[in-house]
Every structure is written in C-alpha cells, then in structure tokens.
N, C-alpha and C. Protein backbone atom coordinates (compact mmCIF):
# COMPACT_ATOMS: atom_id res chain seq x y z
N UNK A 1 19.11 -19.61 -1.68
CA UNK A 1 17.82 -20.19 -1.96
C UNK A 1 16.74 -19.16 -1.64
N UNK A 2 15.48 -19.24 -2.68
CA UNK A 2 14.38 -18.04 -2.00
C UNK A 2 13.58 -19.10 -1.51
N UNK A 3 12.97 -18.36 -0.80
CA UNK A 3 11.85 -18.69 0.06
C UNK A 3 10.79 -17.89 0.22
N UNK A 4 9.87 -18.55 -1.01
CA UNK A 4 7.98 -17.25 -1.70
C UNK A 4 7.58 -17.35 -0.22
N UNK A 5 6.75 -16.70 0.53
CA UNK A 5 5.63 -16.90 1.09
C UNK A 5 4.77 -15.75 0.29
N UNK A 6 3.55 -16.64 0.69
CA UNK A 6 2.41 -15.63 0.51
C UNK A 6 2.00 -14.84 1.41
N UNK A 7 1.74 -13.55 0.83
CA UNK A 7 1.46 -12.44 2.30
C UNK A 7 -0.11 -12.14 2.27
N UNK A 8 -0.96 -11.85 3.13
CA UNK A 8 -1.67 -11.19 3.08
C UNK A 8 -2.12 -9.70 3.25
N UNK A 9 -2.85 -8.71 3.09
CA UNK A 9 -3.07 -7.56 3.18
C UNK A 9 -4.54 -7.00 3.29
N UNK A 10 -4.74 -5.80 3.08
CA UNK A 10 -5.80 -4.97 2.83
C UNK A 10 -6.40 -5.32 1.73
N UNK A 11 -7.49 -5.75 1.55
CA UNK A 11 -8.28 -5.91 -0.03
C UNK A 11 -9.46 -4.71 -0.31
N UNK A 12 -9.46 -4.47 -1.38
CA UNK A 12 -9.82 -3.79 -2.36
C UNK A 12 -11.50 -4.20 -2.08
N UNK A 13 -12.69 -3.83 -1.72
CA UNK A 13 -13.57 -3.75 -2.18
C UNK A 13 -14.34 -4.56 -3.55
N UNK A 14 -15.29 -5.24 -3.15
CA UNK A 14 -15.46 -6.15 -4.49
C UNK A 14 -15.42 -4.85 -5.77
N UNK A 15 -15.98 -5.07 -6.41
CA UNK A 15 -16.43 -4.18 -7.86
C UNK A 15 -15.46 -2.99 -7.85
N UNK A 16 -14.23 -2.74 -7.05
CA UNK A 16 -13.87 -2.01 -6.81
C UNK A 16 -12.80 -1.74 -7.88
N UNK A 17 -12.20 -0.47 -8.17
CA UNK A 17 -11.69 -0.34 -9.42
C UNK A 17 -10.66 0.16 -9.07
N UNK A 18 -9.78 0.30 -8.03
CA UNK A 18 -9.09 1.01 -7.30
C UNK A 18 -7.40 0.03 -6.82
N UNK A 19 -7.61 -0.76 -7.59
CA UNK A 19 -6.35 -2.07 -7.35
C UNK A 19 -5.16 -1.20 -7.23
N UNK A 20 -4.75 -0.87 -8.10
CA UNK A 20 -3.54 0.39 -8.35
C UNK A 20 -3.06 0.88 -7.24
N UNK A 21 -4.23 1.42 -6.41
CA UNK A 21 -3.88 2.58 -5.59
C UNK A 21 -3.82 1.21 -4.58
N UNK A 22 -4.84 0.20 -3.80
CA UNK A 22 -4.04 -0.58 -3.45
C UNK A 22 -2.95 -1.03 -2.84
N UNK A 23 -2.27 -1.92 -4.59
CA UNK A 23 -1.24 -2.01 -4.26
C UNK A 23 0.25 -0.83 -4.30
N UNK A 24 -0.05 0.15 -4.57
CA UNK A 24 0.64 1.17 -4.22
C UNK A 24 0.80 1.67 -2.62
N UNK A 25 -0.25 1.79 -1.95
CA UNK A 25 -0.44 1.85 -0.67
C UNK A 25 0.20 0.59 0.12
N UNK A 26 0.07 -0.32 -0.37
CA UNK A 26 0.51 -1.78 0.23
C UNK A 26 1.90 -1.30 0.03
N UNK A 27 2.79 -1.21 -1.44
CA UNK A 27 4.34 -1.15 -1.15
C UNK A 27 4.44 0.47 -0.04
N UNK A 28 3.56 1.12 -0.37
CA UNK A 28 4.03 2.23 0.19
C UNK A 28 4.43 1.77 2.06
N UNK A 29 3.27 1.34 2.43
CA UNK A 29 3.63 0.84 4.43
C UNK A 29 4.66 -0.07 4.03
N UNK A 30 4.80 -1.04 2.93
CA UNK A 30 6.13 -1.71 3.49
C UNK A 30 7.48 -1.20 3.31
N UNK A 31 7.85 -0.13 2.68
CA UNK A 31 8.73 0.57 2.67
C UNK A 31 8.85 2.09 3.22
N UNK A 32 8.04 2.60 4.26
CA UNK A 32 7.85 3.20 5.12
C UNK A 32 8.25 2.47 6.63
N UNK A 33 8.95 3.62 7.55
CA UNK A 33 9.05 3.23 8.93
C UNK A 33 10.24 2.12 8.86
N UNK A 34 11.44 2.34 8.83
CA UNK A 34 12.64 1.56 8.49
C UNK A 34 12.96 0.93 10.02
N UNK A 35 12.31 1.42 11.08
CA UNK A 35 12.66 0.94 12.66
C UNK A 35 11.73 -0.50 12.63
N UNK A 36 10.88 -0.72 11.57
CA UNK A 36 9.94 -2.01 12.10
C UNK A 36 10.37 -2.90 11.32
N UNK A 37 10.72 -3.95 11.60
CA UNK A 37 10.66 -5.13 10.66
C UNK A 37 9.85 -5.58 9.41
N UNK A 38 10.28 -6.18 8.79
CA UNK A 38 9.20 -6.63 7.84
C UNK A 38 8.28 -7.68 7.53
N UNK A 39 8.68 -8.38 8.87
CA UNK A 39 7.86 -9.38 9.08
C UNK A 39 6.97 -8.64 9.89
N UNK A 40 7.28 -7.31 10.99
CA UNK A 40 5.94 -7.01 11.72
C UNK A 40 5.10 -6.10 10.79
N UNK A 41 5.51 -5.39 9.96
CA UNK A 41 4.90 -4.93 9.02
C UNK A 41 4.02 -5.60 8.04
N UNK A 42 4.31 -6.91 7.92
CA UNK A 42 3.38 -8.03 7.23
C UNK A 42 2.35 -8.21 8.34
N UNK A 43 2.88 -8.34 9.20
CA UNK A 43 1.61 -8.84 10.58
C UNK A 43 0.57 -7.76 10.55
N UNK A 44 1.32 -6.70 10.81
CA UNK A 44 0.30 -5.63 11.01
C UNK A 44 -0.59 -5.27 9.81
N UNK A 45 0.01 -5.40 8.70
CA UNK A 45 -1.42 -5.37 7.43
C UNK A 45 -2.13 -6.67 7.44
N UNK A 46 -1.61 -7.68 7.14
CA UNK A 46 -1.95 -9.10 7.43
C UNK A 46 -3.76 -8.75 8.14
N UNK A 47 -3.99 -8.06 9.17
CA UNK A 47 -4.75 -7.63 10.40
C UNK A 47 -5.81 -6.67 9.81
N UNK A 48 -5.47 -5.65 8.80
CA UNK A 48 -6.05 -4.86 8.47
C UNK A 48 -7.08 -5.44 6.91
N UNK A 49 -8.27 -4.79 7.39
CA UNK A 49 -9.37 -5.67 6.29
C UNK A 49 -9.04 -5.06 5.12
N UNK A 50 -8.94 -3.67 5.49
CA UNK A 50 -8.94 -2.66 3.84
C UNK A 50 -8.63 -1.53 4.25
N UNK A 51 -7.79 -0.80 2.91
CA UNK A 51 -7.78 0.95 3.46
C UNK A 51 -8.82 1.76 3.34
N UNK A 52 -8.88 2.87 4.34
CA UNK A 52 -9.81 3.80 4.33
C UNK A 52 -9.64 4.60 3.54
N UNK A 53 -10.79 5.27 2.89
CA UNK A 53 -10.76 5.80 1.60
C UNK A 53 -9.55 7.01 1.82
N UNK A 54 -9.36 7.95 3.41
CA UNK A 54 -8.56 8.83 3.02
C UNK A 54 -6.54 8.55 2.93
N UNK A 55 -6.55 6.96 3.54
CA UNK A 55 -5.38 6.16 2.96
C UNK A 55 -5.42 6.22 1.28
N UNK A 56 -6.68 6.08 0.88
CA UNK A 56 -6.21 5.60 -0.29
C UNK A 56 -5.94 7.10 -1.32
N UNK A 57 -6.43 7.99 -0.62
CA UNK A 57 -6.93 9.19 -1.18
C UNK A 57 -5.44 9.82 -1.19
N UNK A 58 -4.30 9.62 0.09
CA UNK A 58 -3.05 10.00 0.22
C UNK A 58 -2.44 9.58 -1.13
N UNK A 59 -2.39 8.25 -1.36
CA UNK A 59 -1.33 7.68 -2.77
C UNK A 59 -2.02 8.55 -3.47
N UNK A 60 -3.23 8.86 -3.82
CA UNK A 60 -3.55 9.52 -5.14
C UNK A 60 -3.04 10.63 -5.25
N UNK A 61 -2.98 11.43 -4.21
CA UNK A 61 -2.43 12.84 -3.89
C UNK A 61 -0.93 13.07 -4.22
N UNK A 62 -0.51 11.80 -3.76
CA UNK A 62 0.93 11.74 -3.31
C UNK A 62 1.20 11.64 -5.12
N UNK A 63 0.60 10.52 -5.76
CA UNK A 63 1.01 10.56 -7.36
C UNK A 63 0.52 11.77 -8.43
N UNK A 64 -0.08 12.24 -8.07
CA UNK A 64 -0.65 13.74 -8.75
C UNK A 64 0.45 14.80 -8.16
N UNK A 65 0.97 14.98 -7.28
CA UNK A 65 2.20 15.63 -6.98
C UNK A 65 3.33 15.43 -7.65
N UNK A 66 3.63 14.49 -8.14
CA UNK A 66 4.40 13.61 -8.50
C UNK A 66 4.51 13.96 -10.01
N UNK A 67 3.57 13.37 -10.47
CA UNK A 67 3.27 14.06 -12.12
C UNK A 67 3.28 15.45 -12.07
N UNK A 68 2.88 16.10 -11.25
CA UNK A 68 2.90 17.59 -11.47
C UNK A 68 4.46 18.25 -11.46
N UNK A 69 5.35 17.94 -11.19
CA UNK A 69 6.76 18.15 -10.51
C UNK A 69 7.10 17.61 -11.87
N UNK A 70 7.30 16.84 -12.88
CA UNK A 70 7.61 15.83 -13.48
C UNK A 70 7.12 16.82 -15.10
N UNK A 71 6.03 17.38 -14.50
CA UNK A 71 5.37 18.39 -16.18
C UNK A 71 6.35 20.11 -15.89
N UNK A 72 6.44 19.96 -14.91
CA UNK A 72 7.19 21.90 -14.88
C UNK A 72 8.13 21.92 -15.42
C-alpha cells in the first residue's frame, strides 16, 4: 500500500522564475548525504523558508557542467 504525504520545502520567491532550479535543488538535498534519513531530511527543509541565491546558483553550475561534458 502507498502512503502520499505531503512534504513541505523551500519556496521559490513570488514572481520568481526560477521553479526548475528549485525543484532540482530540493531532489538534489534529498538524495544527498545517504547517513540521514529521509524523514530528517524532510524535517530539515520542511524548516528552511527558501534557498539562497548561491544554493541556487550551485544547481545551475552543476547543470551547465553537465551539458558541457555531454557537447565534447
């Protein structure tokens, strides 16, 4: 049997255009750090209002690396 809950997280800035990176950052902490649970890993974003721009600035980096490796 599943069992949905709804999670909460970091939100995005109203007018903000940046969802993507987001929820990219969101899967990224929950599949980072394999020693923490994933229920404390829900807690601990759960807590957090929003990412800081240079969190969000990492996924972008991290996916422009990514594509670049992917064009050579």
């Amino acid at each position: 049997m599943i069992c949905w809950q709804c999670i909460k997280g970091p939100r995005q800035p109203n007018g903000s255009l940046t969802c993507g990176f987001y929820a990219t950052r969101f899967m990224k902490d929950m599949m980072e750090d394999s020693e923490q649970t994933v229920a404390a890993k829900m807690k601990k974003l759960a807590e957090k209002k929003n990412y800081t721009r240079k969190e969000i600035d990492e996924v972008r980096f991290e996916i422009i690396e990514f594509f670049q490796q992917c064009m050579v």
